[in-house]
N, C-alpha and C. Protein backbone atom coordinates (compact mmCIF):
# COMPACT_ATOMS: atom_id res chain seq x y z
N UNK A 1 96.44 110.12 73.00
CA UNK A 1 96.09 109.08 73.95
C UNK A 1 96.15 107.74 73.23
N UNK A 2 96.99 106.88 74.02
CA UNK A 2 96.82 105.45 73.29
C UNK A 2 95.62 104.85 73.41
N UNK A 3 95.15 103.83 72.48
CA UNK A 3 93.89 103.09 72.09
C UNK A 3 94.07 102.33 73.38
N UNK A 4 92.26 102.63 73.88
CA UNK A 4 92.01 101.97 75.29
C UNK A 4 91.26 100.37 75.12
N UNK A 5 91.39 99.89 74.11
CA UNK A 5 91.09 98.46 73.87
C UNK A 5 92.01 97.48 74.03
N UNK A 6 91.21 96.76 75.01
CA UNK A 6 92.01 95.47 75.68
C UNK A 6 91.98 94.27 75.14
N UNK A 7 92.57 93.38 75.36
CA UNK A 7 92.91 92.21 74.81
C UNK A 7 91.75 91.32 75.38
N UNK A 8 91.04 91.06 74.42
CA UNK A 8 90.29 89.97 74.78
C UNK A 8 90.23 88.72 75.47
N UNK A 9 91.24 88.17 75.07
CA UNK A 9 91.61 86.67 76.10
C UNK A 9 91.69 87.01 77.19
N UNK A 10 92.10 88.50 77.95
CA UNK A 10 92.01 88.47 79.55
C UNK A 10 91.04 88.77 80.10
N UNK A 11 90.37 88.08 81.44
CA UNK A 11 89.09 88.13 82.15
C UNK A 11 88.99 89.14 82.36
N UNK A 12 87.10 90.02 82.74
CA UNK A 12 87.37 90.89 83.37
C UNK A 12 87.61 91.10 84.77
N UNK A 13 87.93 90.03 85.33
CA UNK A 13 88.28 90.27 86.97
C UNK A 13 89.67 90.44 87.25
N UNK A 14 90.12 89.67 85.51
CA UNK A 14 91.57 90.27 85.71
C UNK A 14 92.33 91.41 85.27
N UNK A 15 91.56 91.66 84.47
CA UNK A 15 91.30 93.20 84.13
C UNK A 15 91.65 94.25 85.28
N UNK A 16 90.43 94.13 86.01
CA UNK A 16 89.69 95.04 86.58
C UNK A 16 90.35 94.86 88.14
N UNK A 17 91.55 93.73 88.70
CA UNK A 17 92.47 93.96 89.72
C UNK A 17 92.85 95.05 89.84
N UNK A 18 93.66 95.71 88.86
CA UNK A 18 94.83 96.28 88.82
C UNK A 18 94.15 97.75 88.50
N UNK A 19 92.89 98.05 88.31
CA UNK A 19 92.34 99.41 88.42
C UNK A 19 92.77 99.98 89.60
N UNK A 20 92.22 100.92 89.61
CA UNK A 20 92.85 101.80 91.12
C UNK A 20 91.46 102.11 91.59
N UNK A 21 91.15 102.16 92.82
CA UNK A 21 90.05 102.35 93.93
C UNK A 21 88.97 103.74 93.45
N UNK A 22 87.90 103.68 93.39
CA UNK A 22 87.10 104.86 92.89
C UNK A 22 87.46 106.11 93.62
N UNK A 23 87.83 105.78 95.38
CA UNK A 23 87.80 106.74 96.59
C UNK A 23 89.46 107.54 96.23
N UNK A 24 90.09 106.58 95.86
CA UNK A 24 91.92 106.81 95.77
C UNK A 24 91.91 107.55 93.98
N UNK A 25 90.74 107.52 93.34
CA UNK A 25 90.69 108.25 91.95
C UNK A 25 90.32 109.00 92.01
N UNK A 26 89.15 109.90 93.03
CA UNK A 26 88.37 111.09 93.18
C UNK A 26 88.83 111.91 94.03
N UNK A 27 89.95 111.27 94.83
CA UNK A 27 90.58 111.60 95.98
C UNK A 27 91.14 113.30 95.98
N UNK A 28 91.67 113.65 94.73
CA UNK A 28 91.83 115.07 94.93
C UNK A 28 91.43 115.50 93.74
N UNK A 29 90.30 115.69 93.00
CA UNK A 29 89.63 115.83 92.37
C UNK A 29 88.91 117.10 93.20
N UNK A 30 89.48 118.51 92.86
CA UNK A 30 89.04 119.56 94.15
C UNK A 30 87.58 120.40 93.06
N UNK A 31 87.85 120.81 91.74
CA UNK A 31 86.89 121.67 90.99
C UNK A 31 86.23 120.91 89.91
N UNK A 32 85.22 121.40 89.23
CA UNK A 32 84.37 120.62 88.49
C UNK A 32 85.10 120.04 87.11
N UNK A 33 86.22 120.66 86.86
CA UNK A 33 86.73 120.22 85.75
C UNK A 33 87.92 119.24 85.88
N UNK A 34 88.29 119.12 86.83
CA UNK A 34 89.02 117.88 87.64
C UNK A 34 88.26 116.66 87.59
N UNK A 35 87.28 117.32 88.28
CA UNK A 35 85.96 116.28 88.29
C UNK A 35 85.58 115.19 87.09
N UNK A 36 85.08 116.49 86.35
CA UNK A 36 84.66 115.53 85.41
C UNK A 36 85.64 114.82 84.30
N UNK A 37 86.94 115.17 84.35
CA UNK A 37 87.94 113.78 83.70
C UNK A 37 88.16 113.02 84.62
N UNK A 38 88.15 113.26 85.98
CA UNK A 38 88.43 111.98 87.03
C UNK A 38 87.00 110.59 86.17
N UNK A 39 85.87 111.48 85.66
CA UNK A 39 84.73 111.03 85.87
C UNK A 39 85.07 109.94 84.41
N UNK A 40 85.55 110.57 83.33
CA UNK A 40 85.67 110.36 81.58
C UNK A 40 86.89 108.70 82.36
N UNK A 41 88.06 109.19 83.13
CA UNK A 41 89.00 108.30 83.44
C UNK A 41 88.69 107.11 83.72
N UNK A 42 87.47 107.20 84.78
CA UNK A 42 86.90 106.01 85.46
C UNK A 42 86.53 105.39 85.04
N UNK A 43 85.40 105.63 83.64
CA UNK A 43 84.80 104.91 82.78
C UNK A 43 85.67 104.45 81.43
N UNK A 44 86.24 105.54 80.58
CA UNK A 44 87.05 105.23 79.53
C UNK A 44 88.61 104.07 79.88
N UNK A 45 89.07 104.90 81.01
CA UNK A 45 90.04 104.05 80.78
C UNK A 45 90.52 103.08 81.54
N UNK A 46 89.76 103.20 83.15
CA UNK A 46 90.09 102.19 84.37
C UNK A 46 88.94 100.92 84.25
N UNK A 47 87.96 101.35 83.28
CA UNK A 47 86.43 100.45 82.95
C UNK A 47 85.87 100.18 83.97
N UNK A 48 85.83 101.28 84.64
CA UNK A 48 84.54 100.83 85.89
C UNK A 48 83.43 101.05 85.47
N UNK A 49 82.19 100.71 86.16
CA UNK A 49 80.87 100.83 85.38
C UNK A 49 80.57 102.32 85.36
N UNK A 50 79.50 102.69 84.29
CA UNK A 50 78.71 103.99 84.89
C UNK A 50 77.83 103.98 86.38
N UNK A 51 76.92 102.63 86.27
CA UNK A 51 76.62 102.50 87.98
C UNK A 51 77.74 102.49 88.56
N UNK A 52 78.82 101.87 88.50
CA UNK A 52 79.65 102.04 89.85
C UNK A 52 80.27 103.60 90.56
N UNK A 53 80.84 104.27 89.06
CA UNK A 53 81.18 105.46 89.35
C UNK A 53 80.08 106.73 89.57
N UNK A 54 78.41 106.02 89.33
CA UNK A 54 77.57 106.85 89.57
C UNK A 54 77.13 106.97 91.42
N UNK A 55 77.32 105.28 91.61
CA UNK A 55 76.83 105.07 93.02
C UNK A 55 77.79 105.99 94.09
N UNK A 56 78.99 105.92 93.31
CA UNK A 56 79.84 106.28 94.64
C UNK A 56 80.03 107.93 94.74
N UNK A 57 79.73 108.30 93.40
CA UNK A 57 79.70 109.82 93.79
C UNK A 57 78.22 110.33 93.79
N UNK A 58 77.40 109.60 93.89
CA UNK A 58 76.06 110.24 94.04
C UNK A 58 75.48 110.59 92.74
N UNK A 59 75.65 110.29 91.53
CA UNK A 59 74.54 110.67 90.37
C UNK A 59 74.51 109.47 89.63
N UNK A 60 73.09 109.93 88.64
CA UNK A 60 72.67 108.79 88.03
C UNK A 60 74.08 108.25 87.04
N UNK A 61 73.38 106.98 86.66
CA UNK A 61 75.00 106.48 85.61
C UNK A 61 74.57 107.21 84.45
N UNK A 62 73.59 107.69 84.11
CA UNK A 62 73.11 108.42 82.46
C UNK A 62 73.48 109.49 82.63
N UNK A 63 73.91 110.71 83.79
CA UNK A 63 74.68 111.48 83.82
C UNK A 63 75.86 111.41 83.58
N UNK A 64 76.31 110.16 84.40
CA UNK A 64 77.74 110.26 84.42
C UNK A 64 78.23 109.36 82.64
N UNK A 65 77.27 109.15 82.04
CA UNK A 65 77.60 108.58 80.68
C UNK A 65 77.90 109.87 79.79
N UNK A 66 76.99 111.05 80.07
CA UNK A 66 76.95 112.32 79.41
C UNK A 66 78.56 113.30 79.57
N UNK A 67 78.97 113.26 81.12
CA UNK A 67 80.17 113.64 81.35
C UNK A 67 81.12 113.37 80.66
N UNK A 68 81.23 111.73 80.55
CA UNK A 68 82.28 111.09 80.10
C UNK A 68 82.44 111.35 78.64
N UNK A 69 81.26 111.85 78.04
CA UNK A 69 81.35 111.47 76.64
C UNK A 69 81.65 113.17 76.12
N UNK A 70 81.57 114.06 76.95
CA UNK A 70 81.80 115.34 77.19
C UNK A 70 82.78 115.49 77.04
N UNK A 71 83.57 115.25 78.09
CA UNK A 71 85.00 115.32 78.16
C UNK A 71 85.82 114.62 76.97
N UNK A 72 85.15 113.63 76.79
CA UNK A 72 86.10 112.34 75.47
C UNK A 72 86.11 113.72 73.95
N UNK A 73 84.82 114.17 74.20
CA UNK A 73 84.51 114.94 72.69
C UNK A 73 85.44 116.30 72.86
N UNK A 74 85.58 116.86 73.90
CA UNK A 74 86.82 118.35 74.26
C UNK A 74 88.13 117.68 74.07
N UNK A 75 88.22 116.50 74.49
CA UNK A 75 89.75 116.59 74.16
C UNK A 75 90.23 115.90 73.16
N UNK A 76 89.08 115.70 72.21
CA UNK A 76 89.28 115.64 70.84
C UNK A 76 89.03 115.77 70.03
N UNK A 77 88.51 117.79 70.46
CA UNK A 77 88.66 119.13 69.85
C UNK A 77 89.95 119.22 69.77
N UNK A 78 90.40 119.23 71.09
CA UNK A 78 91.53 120.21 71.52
C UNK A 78 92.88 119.33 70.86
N UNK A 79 92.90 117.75 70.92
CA UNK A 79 93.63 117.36 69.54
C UNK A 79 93.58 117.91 68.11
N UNK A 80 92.28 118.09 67.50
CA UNK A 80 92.62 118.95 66.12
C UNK A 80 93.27 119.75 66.31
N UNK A 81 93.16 120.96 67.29
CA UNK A 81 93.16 122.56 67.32
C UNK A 81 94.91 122.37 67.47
N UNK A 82 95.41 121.33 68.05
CA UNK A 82 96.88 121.40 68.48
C UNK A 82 97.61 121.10 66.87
């Protein structure tokens, strides 16, 4: 995965245009393990908030901080193991 650090000189509103919609990211997100990289995606790499991606699917953002950091740490297990 390429390094998800952005360039500083750009705003975050300009940033954060060109993300894609929380509803159009969860959209077929059908089983829990779909789920929860839709969940790692939202936060790691589209930078939506943990409140935002917590409000809209219904859990706290300290859950959804735990998910994200879940998923970030499996798939880079599963980088060594490859």
């Amino acid at each position: 995965m390429a390094s998800t650090r952005t360039d500083p000189n750009v705003l975050r509103r300009e940033r954060d245009a060109a993300r894609p919609d929380l509803r159009a990211l969860f959209a077929d997100a059908t089983d829990k393990a779909s789920h929860d990289r839709r969940i790692h995606d939202a936060v790691r790499l589209h930078h939506h908030t943990l409140q935002e991606v917590g409000d809209h699917i219904g859990l706290h953002f300290s859950t959804i901080s735990v998910i994200a950091k879940r998923v970030a740490e499996e798939q880079a297990r599963s980088k060594i193991k490859a």
